[in-house]
PDB file of N, CA and C in Angstrom:
ATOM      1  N   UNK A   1       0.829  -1.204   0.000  1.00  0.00           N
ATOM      2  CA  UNK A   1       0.000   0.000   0.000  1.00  0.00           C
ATOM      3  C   UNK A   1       0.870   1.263   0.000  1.00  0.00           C
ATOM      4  N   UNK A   2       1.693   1.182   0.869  1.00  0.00           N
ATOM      5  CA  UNK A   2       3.014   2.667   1.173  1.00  0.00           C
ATOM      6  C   UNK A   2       3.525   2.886  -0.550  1.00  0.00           C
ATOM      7  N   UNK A   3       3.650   1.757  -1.700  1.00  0.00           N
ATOM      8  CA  UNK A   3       4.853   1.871  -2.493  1.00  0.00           C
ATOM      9  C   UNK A   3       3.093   2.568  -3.239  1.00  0.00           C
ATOM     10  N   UNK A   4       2.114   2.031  -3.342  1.00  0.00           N
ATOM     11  CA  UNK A   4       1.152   2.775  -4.287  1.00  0.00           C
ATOM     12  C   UNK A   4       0.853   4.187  -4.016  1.00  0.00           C
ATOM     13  N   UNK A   5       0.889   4.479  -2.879  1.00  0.00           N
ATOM     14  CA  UNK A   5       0.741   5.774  -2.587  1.00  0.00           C
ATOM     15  C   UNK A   5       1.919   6.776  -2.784  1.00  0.00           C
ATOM     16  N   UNK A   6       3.056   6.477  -2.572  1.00  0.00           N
ATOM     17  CA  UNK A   6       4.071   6.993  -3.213  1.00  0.00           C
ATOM     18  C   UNK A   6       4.159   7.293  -4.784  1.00  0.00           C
ATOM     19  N   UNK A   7       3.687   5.987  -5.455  1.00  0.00           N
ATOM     20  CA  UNK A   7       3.702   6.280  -6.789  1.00  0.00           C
ATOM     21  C   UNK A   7       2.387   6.916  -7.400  1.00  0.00           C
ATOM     22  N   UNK A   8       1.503   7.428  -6.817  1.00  0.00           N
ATOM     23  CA  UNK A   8       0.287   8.022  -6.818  1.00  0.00           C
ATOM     24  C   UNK A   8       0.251   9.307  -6.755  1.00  0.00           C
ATOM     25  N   UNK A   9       1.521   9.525  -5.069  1.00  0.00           N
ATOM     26  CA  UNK A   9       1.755  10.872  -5.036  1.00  0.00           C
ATOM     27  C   UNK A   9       2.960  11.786  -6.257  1.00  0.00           C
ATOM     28  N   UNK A  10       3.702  10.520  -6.359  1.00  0.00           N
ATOM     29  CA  UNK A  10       4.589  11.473  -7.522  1.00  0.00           C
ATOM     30  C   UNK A  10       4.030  11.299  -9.374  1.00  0.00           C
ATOM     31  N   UNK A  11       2.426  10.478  -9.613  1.00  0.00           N
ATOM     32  CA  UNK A  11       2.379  10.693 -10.674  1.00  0.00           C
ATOM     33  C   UNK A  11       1.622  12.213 -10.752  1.00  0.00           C
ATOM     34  N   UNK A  12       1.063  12.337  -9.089  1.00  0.00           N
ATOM     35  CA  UNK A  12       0.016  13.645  -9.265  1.00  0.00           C
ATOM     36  C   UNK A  12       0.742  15.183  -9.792  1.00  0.00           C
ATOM     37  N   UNK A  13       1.514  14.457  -9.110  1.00  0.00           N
ATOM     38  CA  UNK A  13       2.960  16.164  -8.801  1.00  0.00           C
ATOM     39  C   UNK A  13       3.017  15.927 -10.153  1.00  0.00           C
ATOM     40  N   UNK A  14       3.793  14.629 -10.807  1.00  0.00           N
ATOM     41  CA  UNK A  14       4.497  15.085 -12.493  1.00  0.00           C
ATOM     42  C   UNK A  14       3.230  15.622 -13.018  1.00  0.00           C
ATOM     43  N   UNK A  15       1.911  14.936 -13.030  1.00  0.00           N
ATOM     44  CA  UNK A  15       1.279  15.821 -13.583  1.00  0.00           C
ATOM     45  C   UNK A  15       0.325  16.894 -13.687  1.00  0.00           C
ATOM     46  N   UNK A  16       0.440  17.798 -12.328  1.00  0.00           N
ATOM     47  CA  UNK A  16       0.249  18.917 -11.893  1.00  0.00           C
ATOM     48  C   UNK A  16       1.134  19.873 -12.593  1.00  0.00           C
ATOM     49  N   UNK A  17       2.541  19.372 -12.502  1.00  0.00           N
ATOM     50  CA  UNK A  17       3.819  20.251 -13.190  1.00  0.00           C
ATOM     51  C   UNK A  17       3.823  20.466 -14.234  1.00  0.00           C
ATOM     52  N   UNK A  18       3.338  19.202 -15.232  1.00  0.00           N
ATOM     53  CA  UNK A  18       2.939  19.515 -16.794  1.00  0.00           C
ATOM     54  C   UNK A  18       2.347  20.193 -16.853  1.00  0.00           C
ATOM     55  N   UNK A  19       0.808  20.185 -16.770  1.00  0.00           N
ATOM     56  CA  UNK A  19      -0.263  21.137 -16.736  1.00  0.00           C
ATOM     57  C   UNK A  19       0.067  22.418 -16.440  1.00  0.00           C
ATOM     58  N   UNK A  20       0.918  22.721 -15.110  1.00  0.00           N
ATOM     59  CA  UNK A  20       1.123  24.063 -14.935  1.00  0.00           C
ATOM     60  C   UNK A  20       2.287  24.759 -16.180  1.00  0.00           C
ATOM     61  N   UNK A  21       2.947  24.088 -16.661  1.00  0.00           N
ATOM     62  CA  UNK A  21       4.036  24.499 -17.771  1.00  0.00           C
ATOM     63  C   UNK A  21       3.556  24.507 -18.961  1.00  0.00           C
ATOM     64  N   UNK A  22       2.575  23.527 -19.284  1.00  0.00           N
ATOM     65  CA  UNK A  22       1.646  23.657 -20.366  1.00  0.00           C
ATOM     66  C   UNK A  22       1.375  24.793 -20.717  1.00  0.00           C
ATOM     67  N   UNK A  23       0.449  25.691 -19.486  1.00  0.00           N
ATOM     68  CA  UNK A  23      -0.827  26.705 -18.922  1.00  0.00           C
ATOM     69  C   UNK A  23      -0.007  27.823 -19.572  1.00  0.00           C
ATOM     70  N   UNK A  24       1.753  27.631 -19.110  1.00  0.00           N
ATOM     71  CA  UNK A  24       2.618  28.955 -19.021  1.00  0.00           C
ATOM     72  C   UNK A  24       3.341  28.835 -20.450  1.00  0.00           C
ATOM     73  N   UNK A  25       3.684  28.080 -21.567  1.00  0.00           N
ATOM     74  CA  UNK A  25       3.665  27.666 -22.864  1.00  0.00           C
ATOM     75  C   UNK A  25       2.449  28.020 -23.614  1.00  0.00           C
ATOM     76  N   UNK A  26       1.536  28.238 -23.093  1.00  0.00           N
ATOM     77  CA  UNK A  26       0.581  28.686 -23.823  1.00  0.00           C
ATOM     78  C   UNK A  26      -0.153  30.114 -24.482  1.00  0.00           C
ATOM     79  N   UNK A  27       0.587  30.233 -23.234  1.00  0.00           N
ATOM     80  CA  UNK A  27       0.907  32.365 -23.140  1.00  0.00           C
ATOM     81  C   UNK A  27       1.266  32.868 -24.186  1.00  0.00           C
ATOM     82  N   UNK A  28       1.169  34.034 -24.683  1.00  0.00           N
ATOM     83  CA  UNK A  28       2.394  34.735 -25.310  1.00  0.00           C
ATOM     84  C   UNK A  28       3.588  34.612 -24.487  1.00  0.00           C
ATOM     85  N   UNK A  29       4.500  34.920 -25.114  1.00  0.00           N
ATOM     86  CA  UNK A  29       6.225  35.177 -24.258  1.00  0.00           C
ATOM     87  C   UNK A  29       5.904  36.117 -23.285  1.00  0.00           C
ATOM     88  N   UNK A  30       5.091  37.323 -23.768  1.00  0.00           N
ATOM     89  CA  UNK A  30       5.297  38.745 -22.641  1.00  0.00           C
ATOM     90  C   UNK A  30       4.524  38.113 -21.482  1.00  0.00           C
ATOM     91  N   UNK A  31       3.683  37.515 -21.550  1.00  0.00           N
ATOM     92  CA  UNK A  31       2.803  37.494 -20.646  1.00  0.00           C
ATOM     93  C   UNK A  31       2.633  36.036 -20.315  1.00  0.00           C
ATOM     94  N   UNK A  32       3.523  35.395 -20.183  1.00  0.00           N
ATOM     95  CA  UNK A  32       4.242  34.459 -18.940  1.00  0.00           C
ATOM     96  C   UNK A  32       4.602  34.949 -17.855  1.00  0.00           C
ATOM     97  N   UNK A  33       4.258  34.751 -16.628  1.00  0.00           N
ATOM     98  CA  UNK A  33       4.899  34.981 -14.959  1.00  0.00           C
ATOM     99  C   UNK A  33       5.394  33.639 -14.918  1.00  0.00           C
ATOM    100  N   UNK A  34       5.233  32.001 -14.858  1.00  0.00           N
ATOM    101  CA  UNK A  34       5.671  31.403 -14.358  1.00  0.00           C
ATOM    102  C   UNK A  34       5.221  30.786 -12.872  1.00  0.00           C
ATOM    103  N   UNK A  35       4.439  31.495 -12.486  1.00  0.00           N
ATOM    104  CA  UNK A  35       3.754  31.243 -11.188  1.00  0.00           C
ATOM    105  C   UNK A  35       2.209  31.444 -11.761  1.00  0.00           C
ATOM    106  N   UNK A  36       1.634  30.694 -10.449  1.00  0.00           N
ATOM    107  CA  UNK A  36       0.162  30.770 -10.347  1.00  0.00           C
ATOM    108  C   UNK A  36      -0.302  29.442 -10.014  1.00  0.00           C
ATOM    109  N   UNK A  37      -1.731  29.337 -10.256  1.00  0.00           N
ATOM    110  CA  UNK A  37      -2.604  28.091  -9.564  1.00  0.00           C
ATOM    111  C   UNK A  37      -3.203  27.329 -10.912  1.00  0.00           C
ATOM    112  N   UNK A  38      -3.547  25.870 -10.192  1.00  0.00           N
ATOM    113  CA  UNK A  38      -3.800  25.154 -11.742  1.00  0.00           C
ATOM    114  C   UNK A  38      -5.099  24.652 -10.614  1.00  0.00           C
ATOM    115  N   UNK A  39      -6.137  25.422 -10.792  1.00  0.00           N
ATOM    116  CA  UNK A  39      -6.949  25.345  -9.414  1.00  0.00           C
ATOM    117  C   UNK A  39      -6.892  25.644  -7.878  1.00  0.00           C
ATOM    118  N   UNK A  40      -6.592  25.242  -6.998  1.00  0.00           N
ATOM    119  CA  UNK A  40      -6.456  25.690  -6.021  1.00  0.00           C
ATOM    120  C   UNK A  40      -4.677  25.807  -5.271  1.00  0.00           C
ATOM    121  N   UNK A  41      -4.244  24.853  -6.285  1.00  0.00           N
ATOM    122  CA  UNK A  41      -2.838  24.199  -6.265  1.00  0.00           C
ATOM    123  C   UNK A  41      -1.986  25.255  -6.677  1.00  0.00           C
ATOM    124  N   UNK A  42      -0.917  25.993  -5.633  1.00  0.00           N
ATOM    125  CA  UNK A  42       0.074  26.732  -6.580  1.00  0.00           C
ATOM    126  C   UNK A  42       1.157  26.433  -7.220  1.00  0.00           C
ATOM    127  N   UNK A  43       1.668  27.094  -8.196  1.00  0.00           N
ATOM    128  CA  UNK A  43       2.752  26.817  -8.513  1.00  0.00           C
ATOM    129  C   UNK A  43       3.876  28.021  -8.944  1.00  0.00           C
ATOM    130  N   UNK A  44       4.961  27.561  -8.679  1.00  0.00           N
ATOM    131  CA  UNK A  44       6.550  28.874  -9.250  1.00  0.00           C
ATOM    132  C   UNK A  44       7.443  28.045  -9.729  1.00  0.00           C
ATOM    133  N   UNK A  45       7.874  28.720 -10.954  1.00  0.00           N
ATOM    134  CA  UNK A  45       8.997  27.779 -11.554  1.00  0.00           C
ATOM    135  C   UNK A  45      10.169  29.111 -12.104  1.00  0.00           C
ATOM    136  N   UNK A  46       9.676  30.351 -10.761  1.00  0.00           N
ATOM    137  CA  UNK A  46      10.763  31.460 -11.381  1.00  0.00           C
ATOM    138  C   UNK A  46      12.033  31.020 -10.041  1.00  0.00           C
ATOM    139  N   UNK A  47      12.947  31.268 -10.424  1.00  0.00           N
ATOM    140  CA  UNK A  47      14.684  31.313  -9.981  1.00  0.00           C
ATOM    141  C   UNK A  47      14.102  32.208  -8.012  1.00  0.00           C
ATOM    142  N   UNK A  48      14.647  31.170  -7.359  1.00  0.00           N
ATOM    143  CA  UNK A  48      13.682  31.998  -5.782  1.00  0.00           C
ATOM    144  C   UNK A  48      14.784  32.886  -5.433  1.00  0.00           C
ATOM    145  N   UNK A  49      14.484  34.111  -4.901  1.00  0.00           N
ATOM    146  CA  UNK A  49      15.511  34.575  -4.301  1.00  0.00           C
ATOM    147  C   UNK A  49      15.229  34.395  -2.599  1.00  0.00           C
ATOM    148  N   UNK A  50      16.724  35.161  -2.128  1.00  0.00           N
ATOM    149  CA  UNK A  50      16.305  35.039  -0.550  1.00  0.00           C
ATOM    150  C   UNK A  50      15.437  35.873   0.267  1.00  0.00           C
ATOM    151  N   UNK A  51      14.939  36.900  -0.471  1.00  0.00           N
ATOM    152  CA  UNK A  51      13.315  37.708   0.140  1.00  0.00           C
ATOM    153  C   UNK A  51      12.419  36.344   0.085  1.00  0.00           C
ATOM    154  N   UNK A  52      11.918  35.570  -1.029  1.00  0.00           N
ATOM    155  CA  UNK A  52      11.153  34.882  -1.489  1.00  0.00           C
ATOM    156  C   UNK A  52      11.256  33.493  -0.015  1.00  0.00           C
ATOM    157  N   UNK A  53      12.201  32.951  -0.089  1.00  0.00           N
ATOM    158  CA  UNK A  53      12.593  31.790   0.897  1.00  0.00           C
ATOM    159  C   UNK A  53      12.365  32.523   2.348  1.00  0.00           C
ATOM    160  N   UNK A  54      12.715  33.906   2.560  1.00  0.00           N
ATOM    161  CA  UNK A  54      12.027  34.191   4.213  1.00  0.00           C
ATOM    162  C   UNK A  54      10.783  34.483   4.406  1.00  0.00           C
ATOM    163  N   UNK A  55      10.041  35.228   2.907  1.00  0.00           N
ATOM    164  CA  UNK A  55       8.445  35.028   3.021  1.00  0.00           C
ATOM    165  C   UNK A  55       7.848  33.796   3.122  1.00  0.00           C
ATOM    166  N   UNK A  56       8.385  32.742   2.539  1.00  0.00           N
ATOM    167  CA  UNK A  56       7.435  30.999   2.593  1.00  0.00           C
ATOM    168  C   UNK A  56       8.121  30.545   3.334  1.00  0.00           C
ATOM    169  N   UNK A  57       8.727  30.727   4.266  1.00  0.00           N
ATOM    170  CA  UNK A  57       9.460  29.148   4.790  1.00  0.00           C
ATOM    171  C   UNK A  57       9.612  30.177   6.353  1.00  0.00           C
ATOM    172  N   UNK A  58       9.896  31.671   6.449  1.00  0.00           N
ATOM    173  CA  UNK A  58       9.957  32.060   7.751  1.00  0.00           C
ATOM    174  C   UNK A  58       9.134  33.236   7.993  1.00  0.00           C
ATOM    175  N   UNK A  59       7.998  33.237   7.959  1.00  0.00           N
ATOM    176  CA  UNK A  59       7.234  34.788   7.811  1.00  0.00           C
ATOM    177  C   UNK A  59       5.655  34.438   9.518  1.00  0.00           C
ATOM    178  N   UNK A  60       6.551  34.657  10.520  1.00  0.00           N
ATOM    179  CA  UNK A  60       5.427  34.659  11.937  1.00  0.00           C
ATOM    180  C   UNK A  60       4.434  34.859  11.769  1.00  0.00           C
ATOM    181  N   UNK A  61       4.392  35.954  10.609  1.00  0.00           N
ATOM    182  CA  UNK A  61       2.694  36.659  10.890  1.00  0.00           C
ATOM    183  C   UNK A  61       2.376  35.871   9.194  1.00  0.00           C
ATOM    184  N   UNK A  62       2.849  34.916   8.478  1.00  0.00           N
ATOM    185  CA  UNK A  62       1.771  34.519   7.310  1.00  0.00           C
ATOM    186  C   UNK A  62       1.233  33.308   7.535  1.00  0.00           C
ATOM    187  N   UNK A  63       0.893  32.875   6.798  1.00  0.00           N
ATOM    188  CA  UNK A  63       0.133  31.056   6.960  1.00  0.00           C
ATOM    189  C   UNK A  63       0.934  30.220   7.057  1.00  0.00           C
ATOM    190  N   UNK A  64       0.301  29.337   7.578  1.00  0.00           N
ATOM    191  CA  UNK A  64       1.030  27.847   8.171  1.00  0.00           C
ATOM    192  C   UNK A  64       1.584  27.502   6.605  1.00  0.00           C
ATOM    193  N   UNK A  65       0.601  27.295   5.715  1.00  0.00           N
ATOM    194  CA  UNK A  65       1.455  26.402   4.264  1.00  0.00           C
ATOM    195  C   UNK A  65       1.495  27.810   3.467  1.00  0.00           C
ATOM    196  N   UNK A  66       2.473  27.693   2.336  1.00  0.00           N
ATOM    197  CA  UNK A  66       2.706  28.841   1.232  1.00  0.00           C
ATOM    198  C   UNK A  66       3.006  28.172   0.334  1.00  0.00           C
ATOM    199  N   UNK A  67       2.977  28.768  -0.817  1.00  0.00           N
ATOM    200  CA  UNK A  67       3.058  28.175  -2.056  1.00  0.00           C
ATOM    201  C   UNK A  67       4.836  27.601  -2.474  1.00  0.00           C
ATOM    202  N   UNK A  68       4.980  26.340  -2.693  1.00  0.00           N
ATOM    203  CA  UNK A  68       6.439  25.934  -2.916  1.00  0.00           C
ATOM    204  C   UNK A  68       7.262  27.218  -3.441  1.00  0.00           C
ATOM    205  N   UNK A  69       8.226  26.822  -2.552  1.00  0.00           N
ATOM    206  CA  UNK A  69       9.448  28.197  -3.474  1.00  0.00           C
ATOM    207  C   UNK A  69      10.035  27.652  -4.861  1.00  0.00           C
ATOM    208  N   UNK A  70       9.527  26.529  -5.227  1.00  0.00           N
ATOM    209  CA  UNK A  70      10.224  26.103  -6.706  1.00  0.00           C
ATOM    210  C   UNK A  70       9.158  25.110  -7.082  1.00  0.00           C
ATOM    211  N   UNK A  71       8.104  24.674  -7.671  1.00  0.00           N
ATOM    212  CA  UNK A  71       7.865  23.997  -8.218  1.00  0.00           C
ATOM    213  C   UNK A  71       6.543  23.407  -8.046  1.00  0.00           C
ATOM    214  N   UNK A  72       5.845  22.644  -7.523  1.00  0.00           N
ATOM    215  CA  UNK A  72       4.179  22.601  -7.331  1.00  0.00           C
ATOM    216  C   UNK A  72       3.784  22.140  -6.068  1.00  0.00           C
ATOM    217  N   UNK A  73       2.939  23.219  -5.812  1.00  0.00           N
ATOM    218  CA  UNK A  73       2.537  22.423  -4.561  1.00  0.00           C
ATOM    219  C   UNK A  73       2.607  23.995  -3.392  1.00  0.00           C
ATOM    220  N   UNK A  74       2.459  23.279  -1.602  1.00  0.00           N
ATOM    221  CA  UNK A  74       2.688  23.895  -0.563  1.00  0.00           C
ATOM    222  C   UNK A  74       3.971  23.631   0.233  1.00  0.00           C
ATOM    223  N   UNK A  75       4.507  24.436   0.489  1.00  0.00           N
ATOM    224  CA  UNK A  75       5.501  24.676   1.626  1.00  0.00           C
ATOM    225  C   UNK A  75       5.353  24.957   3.284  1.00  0.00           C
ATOM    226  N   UNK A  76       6.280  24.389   4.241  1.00  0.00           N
ATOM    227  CA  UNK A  76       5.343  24.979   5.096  1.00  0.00           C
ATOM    228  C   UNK A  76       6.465  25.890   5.666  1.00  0.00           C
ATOM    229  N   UNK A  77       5.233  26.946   6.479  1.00  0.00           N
ATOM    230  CA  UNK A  77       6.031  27.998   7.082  1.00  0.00           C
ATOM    231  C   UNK A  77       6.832  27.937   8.269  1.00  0.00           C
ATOM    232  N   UNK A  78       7.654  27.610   8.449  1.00  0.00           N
ATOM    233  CA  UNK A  78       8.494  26.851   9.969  1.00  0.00           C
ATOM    234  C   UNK A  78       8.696  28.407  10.836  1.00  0.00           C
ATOM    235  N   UNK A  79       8.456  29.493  10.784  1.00  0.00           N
ATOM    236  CA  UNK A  79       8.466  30.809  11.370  1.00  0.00           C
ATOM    237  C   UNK A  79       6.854  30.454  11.823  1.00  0.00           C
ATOM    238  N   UNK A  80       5.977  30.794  11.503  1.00  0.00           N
ATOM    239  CA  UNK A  80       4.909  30.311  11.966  1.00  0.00           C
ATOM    240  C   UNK A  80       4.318  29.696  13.194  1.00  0.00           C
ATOM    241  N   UNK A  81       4.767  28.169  12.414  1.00  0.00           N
ATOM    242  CA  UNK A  81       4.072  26.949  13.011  1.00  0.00           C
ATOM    243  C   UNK A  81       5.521  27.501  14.503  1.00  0.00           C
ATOM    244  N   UNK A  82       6.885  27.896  14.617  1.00  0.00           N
ATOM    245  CA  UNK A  82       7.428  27.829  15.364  1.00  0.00           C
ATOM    246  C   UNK A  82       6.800  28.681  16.672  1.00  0.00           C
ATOM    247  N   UNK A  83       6.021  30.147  15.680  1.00  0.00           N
ATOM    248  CA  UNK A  83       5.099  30.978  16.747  1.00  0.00           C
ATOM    249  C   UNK A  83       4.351  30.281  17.398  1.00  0.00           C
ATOM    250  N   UNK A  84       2.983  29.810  16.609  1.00  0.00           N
ATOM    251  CA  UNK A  84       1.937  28.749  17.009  1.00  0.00           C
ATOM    252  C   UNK A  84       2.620  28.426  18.468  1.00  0.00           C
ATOM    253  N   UNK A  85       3.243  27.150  17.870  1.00  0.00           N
ATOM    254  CA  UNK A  85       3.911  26.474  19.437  1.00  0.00           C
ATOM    255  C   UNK A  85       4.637  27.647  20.715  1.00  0.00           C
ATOM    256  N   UNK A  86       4.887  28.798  20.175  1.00  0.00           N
ATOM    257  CA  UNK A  86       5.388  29.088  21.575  1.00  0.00           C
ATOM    258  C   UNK A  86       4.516  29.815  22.464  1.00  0.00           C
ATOM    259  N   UNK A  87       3.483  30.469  21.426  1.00  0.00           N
ATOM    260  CA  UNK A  87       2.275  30.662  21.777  1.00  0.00           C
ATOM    261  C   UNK A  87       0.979  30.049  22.198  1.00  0.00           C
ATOM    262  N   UNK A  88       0.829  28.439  22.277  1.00  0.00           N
ATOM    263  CA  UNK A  88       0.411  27.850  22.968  1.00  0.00           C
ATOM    264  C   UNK A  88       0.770  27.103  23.848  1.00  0.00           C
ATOM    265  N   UNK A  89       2.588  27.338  24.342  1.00  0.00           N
ATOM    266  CA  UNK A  89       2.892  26.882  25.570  1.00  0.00           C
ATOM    267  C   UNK A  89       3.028  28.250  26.294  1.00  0.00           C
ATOM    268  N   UNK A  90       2.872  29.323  26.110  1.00  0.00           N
ATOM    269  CA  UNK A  90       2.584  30.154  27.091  1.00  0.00           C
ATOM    270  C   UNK A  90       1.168  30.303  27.484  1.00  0.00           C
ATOM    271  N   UNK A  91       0.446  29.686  26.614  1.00  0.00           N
ATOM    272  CA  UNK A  91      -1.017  30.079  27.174  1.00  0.00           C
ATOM    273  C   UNK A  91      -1.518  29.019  28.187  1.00  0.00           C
ATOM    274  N   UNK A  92      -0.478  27.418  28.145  1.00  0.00           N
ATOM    275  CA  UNK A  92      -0.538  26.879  29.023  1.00  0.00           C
ATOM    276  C   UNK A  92      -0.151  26.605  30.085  1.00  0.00           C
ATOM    277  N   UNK A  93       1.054  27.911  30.039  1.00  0.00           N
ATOM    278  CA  UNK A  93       1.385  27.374  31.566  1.00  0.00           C
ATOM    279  C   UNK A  93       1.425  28.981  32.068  1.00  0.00           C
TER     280      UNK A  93
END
C-alpha cells in the first residue's frame, strides 16, 4: 500500500507540473509569470531569491502552508508553526 501511494503521489505532482508548464507555454512570451494556480494548487517555476525563501518558509505573521518556493505544490512555514507552538505553551502554563 506505502509503495502505491508513493507512486500516486509522484504521478500527481508530475502531472500537476505539466499542466502548470503547459498553462505557461501557452501564453504569449510577454505574458508568462511562471507562477500561479492550476486550481487551487500553486505553482513557481521562477529562480527563488532570498526575500522569497524568508516570506514561505519564515514569515510569523503569514500562513502555516505557502506556495512551494520552486515547483508545485505547498511549503510549510516553519516561522509560523514555530510561533503557534510558543504561543500555545505560554497560554498553558
Amino acid at each position: 500500500m506505502h509503495k502505491f501511494v508513493h507512486i500516486a503521489g509522484t504521478t500527481v505532482a508530475l502531472g500537476l507540473t505539466a499542466v502548470a508548464i503547459t498553462k505557461e507555454l501557452k501564453k504569449p512570451e510577454s505574458e508568462r509569470e511562471w507562477h500561479g494556480f492550476i486550481g487551487i494548487v500553486p505553482y513557481d517555476f521562477r529562480i527563488p531569491t532570498i526575500e522569497m525563501v524568508k516570506e514561505r518558509v519564515w514569515d510569523p505573521a503569514g500562513p502555516v502552508l505557502t506556495p512551494h518556493i520552486l515547483g508545485v505544490g505547498w511549503t510549510p512555514n516553519v516561522g509560523r508553526v514555530i510561533k503557534d507552538v510558543k504561543d500555545l505553551a505560554e497560554n498553558e502554563s
